[in-house]
N, C-alpha and C. Protein backbone atom coordinates (compact mmCIF):
# COMPACT_ATOMS: atom_id res chain seq x y z
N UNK A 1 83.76 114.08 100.22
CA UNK A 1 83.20 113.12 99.29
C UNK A 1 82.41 113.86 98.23
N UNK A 2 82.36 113.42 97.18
CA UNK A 2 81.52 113.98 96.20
C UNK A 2 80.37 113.05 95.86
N UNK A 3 79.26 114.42 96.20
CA UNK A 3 77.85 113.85 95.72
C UNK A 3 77.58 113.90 94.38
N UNK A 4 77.95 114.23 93.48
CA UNK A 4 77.40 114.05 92.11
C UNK A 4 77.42 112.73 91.90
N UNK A 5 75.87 111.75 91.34
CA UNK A 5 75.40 111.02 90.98
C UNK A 5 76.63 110.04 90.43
N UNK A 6 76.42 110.74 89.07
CA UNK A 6 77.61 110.25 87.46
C UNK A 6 79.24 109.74 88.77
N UNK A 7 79.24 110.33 89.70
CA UNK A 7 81.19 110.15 90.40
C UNK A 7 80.60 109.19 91.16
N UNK A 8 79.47 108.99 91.93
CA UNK A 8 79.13 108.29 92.98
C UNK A 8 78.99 106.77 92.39
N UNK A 9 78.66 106.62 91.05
CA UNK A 9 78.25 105.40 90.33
C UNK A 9 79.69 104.89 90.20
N UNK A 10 80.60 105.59 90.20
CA UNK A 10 82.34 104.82 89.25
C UNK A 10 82.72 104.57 91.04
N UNK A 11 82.47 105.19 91.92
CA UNK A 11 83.71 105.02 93.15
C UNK A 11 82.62 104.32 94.66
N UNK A 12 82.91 103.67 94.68
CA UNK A 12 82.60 103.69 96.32
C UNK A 12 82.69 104.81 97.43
N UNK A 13 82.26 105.17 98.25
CA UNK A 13 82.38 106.30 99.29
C UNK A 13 84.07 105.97 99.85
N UNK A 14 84.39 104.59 100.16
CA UNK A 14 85.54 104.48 100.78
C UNK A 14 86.75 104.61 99.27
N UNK A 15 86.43 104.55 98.44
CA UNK A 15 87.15 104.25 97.14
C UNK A 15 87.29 106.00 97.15
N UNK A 16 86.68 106.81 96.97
CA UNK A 16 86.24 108.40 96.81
C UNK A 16 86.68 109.20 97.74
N UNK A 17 87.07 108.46 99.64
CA UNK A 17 87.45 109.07 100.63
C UNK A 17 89.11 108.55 100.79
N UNK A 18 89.70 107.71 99.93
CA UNK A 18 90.69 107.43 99.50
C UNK A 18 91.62 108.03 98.73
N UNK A 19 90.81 108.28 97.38
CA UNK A 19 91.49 109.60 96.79
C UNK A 19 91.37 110.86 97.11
N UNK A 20 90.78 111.23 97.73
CA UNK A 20 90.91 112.73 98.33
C UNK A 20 92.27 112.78 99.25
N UNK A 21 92.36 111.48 100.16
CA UNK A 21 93.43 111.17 100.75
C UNK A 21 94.93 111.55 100.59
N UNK A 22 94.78 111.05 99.31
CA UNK A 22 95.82 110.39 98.55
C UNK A 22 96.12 112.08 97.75
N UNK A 23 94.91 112.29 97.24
CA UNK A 23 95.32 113.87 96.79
C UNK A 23 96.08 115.17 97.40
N UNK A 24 95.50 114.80 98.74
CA UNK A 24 95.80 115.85 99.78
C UNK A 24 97.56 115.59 100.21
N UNK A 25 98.05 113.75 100.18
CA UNK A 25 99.26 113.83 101.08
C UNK A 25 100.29 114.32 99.42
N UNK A 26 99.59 113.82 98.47
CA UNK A 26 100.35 114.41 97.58
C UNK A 26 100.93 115.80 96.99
N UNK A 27 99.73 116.45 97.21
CA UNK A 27 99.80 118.14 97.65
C UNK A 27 100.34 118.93 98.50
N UNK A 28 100.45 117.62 99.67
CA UNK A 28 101.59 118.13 100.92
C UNK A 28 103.03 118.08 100.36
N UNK A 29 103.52 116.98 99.73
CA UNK A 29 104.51 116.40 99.61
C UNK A 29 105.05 117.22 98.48
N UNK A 30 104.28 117.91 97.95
CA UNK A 30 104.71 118.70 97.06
C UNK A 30 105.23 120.20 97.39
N UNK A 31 104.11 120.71 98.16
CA UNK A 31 104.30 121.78 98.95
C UNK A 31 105.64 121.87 99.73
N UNK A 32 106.05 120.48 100.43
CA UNK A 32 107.23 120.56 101.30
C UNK A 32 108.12 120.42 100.17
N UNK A 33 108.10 119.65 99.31
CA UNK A 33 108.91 119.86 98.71
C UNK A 33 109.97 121.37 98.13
N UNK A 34 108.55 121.64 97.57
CA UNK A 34 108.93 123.18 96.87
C UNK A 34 109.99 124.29 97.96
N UNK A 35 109.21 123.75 99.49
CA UNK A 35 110.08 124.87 100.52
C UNK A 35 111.20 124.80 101.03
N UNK A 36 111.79 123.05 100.77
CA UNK A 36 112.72 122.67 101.09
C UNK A 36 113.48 123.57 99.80
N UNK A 37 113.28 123.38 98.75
CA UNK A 37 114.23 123.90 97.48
C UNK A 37 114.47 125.77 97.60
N UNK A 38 113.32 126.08 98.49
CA UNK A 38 113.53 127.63 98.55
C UNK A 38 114.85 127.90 99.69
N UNK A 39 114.48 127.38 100.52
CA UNK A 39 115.09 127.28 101.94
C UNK A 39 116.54 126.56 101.40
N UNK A 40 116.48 125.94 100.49
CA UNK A 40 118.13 125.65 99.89
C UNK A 40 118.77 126.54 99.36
N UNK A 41 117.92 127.42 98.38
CA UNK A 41 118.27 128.45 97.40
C UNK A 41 118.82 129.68 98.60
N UNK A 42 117.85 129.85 99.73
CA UNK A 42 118.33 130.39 100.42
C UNK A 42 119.47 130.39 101.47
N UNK A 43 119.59 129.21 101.74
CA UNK A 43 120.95 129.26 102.39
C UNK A 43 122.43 129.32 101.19
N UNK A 44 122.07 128.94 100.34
CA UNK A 44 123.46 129.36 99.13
C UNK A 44 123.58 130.33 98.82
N UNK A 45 122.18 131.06 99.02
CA UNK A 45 123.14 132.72 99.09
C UNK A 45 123.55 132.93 100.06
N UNK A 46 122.73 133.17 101.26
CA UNK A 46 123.67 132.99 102.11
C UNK A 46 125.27 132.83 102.62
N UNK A 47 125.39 131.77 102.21
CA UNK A 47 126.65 131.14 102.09
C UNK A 47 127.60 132.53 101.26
N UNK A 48 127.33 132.51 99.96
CA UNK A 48 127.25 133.35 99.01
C UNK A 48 127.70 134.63 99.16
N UNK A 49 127.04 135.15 99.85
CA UNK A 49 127.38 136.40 100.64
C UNK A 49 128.32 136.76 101.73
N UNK A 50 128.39 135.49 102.74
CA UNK A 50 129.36 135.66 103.30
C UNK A 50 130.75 135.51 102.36
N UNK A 51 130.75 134.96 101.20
CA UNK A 51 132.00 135.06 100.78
C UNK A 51 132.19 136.46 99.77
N UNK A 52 131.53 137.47 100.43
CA UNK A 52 131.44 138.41 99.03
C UNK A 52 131.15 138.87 97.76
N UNK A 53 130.11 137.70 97.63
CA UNK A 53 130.25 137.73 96.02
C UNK A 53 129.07 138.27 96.02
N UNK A 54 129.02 139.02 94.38
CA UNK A 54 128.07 139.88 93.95
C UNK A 54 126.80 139.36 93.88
N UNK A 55 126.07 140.39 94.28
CA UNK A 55 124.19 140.11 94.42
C UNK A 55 124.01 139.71 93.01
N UNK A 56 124.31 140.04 91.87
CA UNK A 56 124.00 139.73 90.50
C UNK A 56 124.53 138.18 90.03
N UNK A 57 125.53 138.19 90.63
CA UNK A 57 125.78 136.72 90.45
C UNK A 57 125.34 135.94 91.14
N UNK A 58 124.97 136.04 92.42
CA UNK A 58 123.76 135.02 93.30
C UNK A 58 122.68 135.03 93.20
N UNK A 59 121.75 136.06 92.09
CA UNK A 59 120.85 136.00 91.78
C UNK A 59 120.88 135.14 90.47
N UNK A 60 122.04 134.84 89.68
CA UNK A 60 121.95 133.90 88.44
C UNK A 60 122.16 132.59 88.91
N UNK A 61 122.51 132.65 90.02
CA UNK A 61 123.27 131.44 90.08
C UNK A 61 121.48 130.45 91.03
N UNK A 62 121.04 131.81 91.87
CA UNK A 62 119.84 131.07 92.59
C UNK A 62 118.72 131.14 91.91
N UNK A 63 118.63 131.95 91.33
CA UNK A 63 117.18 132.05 90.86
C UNK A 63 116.51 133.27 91.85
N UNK A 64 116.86 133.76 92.97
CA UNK A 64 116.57 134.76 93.37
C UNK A 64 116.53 136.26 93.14
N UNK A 65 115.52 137.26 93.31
CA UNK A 65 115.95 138.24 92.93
C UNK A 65 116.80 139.24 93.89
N UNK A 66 117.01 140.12 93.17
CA UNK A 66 117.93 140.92 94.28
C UNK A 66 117.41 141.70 95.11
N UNK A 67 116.05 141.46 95.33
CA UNK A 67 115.60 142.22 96.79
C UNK A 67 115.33 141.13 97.48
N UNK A 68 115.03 140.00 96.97
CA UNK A 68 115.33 138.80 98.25
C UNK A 68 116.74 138.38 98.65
N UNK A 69 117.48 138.66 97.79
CA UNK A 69 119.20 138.56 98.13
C UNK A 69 119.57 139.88 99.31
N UNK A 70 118.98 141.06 99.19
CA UNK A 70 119.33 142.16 99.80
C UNK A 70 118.48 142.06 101.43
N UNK A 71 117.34 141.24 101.46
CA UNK A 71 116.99 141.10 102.56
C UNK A 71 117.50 139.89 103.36
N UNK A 72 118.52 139.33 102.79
CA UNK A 72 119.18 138.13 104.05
C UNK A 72 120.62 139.17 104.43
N UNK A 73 120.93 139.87 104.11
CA UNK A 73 122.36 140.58 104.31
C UNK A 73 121.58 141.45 105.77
């Protein structure tokens, strides 16, 4: 909760322990988000690799670089 005066006058304590709430599952949801999209990127190289194809082109194609491409092989 925030004690500053000026924040305490606009929110209620339950209004104030609400948005922190609300901040936090949103920050989660973001976070998972982001790892799900890595953990995607990573299995398409993956994939990727088992079919042979060049580290330079699975790095354009993922967004990965080629020492994270060279450490799933």
């Amino acid at each position: 909760m925030n004690s500053d005066e000026k924040f305490t006058w606009f929110l209620t304590e339950e209004e104030d322990a609400e948005k922190v709430h609300n901040t936090l599952m949103l920050n989660a949801r973001e976070e998972g988000y982001e790892s799900g999209v890595e953990q995607n990127k990573l299995g398409i190289a993956k994939n990727m690799l088992k079919e042979n194809i060049d580290i330079e082109i699975i790095s354009k194609v993922t967004g990965l670089t080629k020492e994270e491409i060279k450490e799933l092989q």
